[in-house]
Every structure is written in structure tokens, then in C-alpha cells.
C-alpha atoms as a PDB file:
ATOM      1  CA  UNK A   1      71.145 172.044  -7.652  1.00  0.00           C
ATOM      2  CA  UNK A   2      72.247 175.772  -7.390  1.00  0.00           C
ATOM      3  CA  UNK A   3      75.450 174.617  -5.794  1.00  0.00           C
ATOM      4  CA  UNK A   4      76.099 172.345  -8.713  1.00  0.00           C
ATOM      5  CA  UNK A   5      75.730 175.140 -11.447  1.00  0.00           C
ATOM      6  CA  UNK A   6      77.795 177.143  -9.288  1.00  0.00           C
ATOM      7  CA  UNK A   7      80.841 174.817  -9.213  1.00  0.00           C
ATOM      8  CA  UNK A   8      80.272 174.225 -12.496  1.00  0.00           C
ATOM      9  CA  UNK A   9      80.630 177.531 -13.755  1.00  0.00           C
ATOM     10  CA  UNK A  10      84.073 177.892 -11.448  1.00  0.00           C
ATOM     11  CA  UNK A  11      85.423 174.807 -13.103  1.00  0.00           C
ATOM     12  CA  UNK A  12      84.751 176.040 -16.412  1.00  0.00           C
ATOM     13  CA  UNK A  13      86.488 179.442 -15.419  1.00  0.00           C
ATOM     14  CA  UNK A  14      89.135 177.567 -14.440  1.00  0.00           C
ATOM     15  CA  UNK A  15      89.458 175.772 -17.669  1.00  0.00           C
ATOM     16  CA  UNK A  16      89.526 178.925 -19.404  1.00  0.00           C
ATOM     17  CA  UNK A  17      92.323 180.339 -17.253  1.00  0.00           C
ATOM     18  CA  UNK A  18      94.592 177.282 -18.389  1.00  0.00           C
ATOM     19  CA  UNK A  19      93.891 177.819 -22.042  1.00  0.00           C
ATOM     20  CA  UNK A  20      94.628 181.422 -21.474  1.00  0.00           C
ATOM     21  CA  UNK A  21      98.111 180.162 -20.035  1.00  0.00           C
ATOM     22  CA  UNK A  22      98.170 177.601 -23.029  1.00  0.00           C
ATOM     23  CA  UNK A  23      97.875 180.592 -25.595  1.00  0.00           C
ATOM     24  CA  UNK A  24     100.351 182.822 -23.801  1.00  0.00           C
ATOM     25  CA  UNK A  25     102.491 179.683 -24.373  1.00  0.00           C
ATOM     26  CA  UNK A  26     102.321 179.721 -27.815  1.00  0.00           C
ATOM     27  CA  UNK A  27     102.617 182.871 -28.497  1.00  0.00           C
ATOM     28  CA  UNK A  28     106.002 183.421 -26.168  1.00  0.00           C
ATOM     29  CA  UNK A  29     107.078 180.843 -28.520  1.00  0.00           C
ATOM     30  CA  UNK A  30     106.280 182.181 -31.440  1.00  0.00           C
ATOM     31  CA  UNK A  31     107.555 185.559 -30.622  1.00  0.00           C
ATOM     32  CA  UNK A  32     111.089 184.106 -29.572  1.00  0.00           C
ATOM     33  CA  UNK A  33     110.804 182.680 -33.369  1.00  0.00           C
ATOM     34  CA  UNK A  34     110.229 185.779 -34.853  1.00  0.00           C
ATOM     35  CA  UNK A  35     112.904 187.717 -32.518  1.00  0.00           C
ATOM     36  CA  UNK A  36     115.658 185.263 -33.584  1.00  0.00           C
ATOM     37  CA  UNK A  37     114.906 184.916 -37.631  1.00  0.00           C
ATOM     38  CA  UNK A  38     114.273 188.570 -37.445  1.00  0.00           C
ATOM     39  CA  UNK A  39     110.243 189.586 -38.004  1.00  0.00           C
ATOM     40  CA  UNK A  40     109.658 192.471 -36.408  1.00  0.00           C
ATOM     41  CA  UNK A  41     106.613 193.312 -37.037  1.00  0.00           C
ATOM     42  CA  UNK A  42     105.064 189.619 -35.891  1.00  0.00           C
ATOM     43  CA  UNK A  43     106.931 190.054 -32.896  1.00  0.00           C
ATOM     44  CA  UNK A  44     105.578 193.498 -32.365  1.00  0.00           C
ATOM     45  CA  UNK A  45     101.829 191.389 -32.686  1.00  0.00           C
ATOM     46  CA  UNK A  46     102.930 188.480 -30.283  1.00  0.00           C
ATOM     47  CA  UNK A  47     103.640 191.408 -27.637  1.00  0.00           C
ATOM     48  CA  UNK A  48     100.389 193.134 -27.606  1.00  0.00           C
ATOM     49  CA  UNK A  49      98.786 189.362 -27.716  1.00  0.00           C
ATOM     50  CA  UNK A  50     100.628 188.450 -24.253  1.00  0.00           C
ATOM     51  CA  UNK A  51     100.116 191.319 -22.856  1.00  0.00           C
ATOM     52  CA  UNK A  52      96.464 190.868 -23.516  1.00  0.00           C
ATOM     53  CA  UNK A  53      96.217 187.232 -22.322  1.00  0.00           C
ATOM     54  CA  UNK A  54      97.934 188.175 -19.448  1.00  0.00           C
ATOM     55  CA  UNK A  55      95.337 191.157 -18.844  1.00  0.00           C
ATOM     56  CA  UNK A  56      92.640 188.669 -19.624  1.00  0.00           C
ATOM     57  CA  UNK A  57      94.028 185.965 -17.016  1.00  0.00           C
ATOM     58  CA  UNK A  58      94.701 188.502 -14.170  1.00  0.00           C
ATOM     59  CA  UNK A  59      91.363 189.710 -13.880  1.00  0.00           C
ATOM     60  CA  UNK A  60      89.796 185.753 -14.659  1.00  0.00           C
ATOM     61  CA  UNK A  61      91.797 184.753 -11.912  1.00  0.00           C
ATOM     62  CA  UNK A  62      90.511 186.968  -8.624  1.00  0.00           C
ATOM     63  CA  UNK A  63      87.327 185.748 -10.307  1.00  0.00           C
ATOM     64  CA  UNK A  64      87.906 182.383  -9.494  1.00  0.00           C
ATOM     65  CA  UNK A  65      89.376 183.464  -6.469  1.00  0.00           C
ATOM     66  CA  UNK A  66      86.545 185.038  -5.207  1.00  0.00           C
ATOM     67  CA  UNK A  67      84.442 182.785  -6.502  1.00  0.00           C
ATOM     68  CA  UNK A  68      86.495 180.113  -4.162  1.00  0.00           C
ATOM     69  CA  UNK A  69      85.741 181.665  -1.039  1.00  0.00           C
ATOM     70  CA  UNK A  70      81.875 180.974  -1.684  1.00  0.00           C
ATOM     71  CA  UNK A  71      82.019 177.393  -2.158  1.00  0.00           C
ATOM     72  CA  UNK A  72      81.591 175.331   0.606  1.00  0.00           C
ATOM     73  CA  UNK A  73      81.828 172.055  -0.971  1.00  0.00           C
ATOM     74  CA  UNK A  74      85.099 172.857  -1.807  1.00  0.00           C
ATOM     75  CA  UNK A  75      86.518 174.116   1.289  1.00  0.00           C
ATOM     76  CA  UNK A  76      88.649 171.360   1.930  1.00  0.00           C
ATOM     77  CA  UNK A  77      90.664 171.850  -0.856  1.00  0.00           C
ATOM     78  CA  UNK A  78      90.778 175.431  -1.439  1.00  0.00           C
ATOM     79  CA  UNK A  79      94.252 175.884   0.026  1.00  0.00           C
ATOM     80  CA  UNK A  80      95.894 173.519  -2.820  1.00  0.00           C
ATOM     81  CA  UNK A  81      93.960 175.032  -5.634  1.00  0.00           C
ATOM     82  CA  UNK A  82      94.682 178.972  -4.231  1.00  0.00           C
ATOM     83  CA  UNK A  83      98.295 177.626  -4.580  1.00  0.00           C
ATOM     84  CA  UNK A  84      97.846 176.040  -8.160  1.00  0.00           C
ATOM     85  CA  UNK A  85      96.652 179.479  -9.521  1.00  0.00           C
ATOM     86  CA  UNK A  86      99.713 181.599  -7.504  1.00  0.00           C
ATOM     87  CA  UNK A  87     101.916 179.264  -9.193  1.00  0.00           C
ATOM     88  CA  UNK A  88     100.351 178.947 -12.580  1.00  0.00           C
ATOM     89  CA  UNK A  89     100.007 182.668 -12.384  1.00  0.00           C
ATOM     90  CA  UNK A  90     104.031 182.753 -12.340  1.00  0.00           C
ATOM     91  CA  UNK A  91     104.195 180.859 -15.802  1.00  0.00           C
ATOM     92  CA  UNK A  92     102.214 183.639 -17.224  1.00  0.00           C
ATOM     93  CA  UNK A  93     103.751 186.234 -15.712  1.00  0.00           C
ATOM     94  CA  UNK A  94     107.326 185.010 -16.690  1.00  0.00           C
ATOM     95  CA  UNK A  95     106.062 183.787 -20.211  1.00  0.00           C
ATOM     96  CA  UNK A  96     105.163 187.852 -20.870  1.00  0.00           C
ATOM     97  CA  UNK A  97     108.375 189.262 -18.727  1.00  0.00           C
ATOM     98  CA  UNK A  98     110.498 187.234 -20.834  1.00  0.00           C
ATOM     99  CA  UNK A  99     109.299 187.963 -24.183  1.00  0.00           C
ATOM    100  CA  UNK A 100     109.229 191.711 -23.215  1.00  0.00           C
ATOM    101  CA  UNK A 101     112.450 191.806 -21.837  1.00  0.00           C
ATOM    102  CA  UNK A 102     113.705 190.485 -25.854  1.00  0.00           C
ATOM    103  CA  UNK A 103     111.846 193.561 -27.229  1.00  0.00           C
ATOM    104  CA  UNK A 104     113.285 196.034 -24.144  1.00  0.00           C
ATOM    105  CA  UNK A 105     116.968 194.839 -24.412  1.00  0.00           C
ATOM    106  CA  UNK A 106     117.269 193.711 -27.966  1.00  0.00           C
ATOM    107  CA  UNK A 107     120.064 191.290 -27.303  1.00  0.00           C
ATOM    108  CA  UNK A 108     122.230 190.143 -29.717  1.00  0.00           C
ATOM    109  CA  UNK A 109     121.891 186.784 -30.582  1.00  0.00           C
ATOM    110  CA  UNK A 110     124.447 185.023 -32.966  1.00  0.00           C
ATOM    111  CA  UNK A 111     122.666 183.530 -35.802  1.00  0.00           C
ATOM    112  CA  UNK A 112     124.172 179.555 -35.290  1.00  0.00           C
ATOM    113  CA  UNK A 113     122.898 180.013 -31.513  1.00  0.00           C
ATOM    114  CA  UNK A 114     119.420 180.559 -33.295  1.00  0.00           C
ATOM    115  CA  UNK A 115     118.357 176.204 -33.087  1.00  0.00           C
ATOM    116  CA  UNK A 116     119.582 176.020 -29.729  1.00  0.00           C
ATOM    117  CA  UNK A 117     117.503 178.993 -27.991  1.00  0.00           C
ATOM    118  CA  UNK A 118     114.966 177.720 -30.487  1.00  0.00           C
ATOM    119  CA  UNK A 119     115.588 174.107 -28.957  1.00  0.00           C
ATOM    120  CA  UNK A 120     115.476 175.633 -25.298  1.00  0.00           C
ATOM    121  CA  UNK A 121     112.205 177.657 -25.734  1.00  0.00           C
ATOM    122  CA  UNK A 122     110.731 174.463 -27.291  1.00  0.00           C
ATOM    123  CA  UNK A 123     111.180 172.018 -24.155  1.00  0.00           C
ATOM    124  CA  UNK A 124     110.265 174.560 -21.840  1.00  0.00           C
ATOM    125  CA  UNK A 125     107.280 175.335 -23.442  1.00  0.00           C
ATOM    126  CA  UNK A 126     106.532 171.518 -24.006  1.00  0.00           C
ATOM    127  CA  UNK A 127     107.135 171.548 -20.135  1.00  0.00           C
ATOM    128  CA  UNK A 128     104.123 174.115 -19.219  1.00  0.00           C
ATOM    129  CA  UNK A 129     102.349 172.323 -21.629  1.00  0.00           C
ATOM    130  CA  UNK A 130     102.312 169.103 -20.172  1.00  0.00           C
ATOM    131  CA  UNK A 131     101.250 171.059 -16.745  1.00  0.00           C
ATOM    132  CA  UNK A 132      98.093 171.936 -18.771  1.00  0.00           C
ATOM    133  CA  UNK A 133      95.874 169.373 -18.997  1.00  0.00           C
ATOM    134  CA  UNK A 134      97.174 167.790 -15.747  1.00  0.00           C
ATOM    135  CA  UNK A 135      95.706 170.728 -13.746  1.00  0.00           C
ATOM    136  CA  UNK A 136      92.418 170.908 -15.419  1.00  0.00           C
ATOM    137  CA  UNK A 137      92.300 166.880 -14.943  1.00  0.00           C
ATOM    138  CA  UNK A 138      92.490 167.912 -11.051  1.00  0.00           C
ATOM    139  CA  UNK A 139      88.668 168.548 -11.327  1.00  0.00           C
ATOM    140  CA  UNK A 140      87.728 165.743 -13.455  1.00  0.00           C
ATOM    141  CA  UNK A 141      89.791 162.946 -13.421  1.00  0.00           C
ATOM    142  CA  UNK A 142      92.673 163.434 -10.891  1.00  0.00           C
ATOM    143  CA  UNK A 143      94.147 159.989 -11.081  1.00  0.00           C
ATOM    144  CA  UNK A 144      95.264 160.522 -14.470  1.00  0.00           C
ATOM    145  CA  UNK A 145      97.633 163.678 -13.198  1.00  0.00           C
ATOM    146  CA  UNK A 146     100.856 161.598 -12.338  1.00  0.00           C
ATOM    147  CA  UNK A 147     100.998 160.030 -15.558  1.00  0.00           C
ATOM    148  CA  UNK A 148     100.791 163.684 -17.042  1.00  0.00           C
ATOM    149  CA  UNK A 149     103.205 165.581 -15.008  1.00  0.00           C
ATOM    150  CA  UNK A 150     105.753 162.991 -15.262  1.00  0.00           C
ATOM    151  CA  UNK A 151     106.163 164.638 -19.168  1.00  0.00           C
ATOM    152  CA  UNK A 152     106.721 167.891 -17.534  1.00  0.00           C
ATOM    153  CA  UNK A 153     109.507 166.590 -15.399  1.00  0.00           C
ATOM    154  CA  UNK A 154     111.221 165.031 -18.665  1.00  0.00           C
ATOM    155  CA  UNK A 155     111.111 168.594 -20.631  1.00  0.00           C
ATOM    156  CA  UNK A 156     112.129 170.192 -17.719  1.00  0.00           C
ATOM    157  CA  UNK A 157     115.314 167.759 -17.751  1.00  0.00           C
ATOM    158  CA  UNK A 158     115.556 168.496 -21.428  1.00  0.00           C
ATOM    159  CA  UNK A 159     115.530 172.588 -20.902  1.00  0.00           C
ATOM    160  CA  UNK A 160     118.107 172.373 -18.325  1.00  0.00           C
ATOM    161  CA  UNK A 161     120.594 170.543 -21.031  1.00  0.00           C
ATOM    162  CA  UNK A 162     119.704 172.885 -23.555  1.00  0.00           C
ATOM    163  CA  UNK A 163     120.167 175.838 -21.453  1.00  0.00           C
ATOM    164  CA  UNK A 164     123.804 174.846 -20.312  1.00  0.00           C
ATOM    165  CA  UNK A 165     124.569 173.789 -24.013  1.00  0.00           C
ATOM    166  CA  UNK A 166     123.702 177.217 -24.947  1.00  0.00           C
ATOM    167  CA  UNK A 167     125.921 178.676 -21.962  1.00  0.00           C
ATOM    168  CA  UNK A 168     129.058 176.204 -22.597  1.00  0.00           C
ATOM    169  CA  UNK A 169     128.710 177.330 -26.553  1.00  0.00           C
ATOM    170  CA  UNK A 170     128.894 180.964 -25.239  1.00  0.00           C
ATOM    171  CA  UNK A 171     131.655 180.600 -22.824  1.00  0.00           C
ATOM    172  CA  UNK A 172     133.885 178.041 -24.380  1.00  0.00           C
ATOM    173  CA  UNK A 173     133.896 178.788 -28.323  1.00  0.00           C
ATOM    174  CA  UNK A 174     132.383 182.360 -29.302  1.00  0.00           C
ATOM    175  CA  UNK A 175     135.681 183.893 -28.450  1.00  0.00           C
ATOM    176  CA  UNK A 176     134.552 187.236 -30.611  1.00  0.00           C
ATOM    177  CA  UNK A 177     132.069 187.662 -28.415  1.00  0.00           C
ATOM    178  CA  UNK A 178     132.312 190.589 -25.630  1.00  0.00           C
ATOM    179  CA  UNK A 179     132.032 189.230 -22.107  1.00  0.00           C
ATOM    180  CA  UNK A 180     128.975 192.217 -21.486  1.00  0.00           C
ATOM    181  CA  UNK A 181     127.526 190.071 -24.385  1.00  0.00           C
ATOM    182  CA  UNK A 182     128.419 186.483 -22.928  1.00  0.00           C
ATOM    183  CA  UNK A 183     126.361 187.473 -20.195  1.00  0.00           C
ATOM    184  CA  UNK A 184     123.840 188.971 -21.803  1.00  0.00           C
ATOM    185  CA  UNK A 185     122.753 185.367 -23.600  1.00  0.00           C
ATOM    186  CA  UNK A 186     123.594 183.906 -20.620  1.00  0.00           C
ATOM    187  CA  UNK A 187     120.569 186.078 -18.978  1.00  0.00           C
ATOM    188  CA  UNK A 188     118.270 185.326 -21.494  1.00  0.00           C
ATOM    189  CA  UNK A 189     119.110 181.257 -21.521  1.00  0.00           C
ATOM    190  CA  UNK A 190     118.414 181.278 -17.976  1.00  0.00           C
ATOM    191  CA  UNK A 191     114.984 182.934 -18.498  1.00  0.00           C
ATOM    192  CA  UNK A 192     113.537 180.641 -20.629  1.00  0.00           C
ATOM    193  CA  UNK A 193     114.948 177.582 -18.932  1.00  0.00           C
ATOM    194  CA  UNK A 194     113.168 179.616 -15.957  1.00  0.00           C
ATOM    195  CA  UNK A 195     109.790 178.744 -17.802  1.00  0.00           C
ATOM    196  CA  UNK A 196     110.990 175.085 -17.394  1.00  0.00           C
ATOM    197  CA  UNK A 197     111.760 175.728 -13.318  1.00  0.00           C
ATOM    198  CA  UNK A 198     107.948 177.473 -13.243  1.00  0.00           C
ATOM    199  CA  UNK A 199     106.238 174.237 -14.563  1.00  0.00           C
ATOM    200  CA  UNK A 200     107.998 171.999 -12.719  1.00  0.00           C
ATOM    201  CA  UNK A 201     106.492 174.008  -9.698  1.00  0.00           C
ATOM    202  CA  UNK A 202     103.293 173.737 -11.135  1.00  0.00           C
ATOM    203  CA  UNK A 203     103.701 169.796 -11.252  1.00  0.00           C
ATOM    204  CA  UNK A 204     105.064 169.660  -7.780  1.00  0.00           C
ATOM    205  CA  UNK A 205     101.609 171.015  -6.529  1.00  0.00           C
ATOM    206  CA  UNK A 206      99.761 169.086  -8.601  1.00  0.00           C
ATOM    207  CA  UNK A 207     101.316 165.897  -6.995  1.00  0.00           C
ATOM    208  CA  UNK A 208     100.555 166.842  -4.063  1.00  0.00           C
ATOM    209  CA  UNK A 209      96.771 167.839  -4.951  1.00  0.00           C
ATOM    210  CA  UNK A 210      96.492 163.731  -6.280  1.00  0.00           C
ATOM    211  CA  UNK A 211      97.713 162.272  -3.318  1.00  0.00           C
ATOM    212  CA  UNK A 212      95.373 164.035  -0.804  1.00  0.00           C
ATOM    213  CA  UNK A 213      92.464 162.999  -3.278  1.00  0.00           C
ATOM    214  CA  UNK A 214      93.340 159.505  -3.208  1.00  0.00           C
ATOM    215  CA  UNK A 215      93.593 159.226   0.713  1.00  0.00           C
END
């Protein structure tokens, strides 16, 4: 019975360390919104929220970590979840990198490249949000994670288009552009399609995870 509570309680942390990931999300999105159209001061706020959700997830995490080492029931499969967190930890780690690197080297972004890096941070995000409720179904319903991931591979597919869109539009028409600044979006393209790249990883695992339960 204690055994049961204790799992329990892990697979509820667990569950809140994917919504934390989930919020980061949304905020990295928002925050590229208000970068691009220009709000400072809500982008100022979706900072200081990131950085706190990735605070919060950090120290949640060797939680759960620890908390891993002390369940024997789920020895078996401690190796594959270990790796799920490393490489969930990456999307949050890259979702707050990426928005802070906007605030640390304002780049300039041309206003008609504004619904295309809008477009970009849109499918990538879709992408880790797919990965969301596939990992927490890993722990209650693990058959169901194929049919989820497979979204995250299509928004992946979608971010890489967008991203080389955005880096054709760059290199082949903005002629007034500098080539310091060519590179510059080219940079930050890459590290939101990089959110894309992160879920995918996320999804790989999570394949993996199904098939060993269903053997």
C-alpha cells in the first residue's frame, strides 16, 4: 500500500514537470510575439516567467530523480524514463536560452519576416506540445503514445519548411540587408526550429519506451 502512494506521488510529480514544460511553452511563444510586434514590457514579464518555470522544473526534476532511485517496482524501466527527463529537460532549457538570447542580442527583425518567425515558433511549439501528453500517457495509458507522437513528427516537418522559408527570404530577396544581419536571423531561425529538433528527440524516446511495454 505504501509503495502505491509512493509511485503515486512520483507520477503526479512527473505530471507537474510536463505542465511546467507546457507553460514554459507558452510563454516562449508569447514572448517571441511580443519581441516581434514590439511590447517590451510583456516581454520583459515572459522572461522572468521562464526563468522561473525553469527554476521551478530544475529543482522538481532531481526530485523525481531521486525519488527514482527508491522505487523498486520501477527498476526496470528507470533507464528510459532518466532519459525522458534529460531530454525533456533540453526543451526547457532551449525554450528559456532562446527567448533570452532575443532580449541579450536584440536582433533586428524586418517587420514582413514578422508571420513567418511567427509561423516557425508556432509549429515548433505545436511540436513540444504534442510530446506533452504522450509522455505523461507513458504512465497511464502507453499504447495511446504512437498515435500522439506521430503529431510531433508532422510539426517538426512543418518547422523545418518554415525555418528554410525564413532563410531563403533572407538570402535570396532582402538585398538591403547586411550579411552580419543575414546571419544574424539566420541564427535565430535555426533556434527555434531547434525547439522542433528537441521534441522530435523527446518522441524518439518515447517510441522506444512503448515498444518495450508492449513486449
Amino acid at each position: 500500500m505504501f509503495g502505491r502512494k509512493k509511485i503515486n506521488k512520483l507520477i503526479e510529480d512527473i505530471d507537474r514537470y510536463f505542465d511546467l514544460i507546457d507553460q514554459s511553452m507558452l510563454v516562449f511563444k508569447e514572448g517571441v510575439r511580443n519581441y516581434l510586434y514590439s511590447n517590451p514590457k510583456d516581454f520583459s514579464e515572459n522572461l522572468k516567467n521562464i526563468s522561473l518555470y525553469e527554476g521551478q522544473s530544475d529543482i522538481l526534476r532531481r526530485e523525481i530523480e531521486n525519488a527514482l532511485f527508491t522505487q523498486t517496482a520501477l527498476t526496470h524501466s528507470r533507464g528510459d524514463i532518466m532519459r525522458l527527463l534529460e531530454k525533456t529537460k533540453n526543451i526547457i532549457d532551449l525554450l528559456n536560452d532562446s527567448l533570452f538570447q532575443f532580449e541579450i542580442e536584440t536582433p533586428f527583425i524586418p517587420s514582413e519576416l514578422n508571420p513567418e518567425f511567427m509561423k516557425l515558433t508556432e509549429f515548433s511549439t505545436l511540436a513540444i506540445e504534442a510530446v506533452i501528453p504522450a509522455a505523461k500517457a507513458y504512465f497511464k495509458a502507453s499504447e495511446t503514445i504512437p498515435d500522439k507522437i506521430s503529431r510531433a513528427y508532422f510539426y517538426e516537418k512543418e518547422a523545418v519548411k518554415y525555418s528554410q522559408t525564413i532563410k531563403r527570404t533572407v538570402f535570396h530577396n532582402m538585398t538591403s540587408l547586411k550579411l552580419s544581419e543575414k546571419f544574424h536571423l539566420r541564427y535565430f531561425a535555426l533556434h527555434i526550429e531547434n525547439l522542433s529538433k528537441a521534441a522530435e528527440a523527446v518522441a524518439d524516446q518515447l517510441a522506444v519506451m512503448a515498444i518495450k511495454r508492449s513486449l
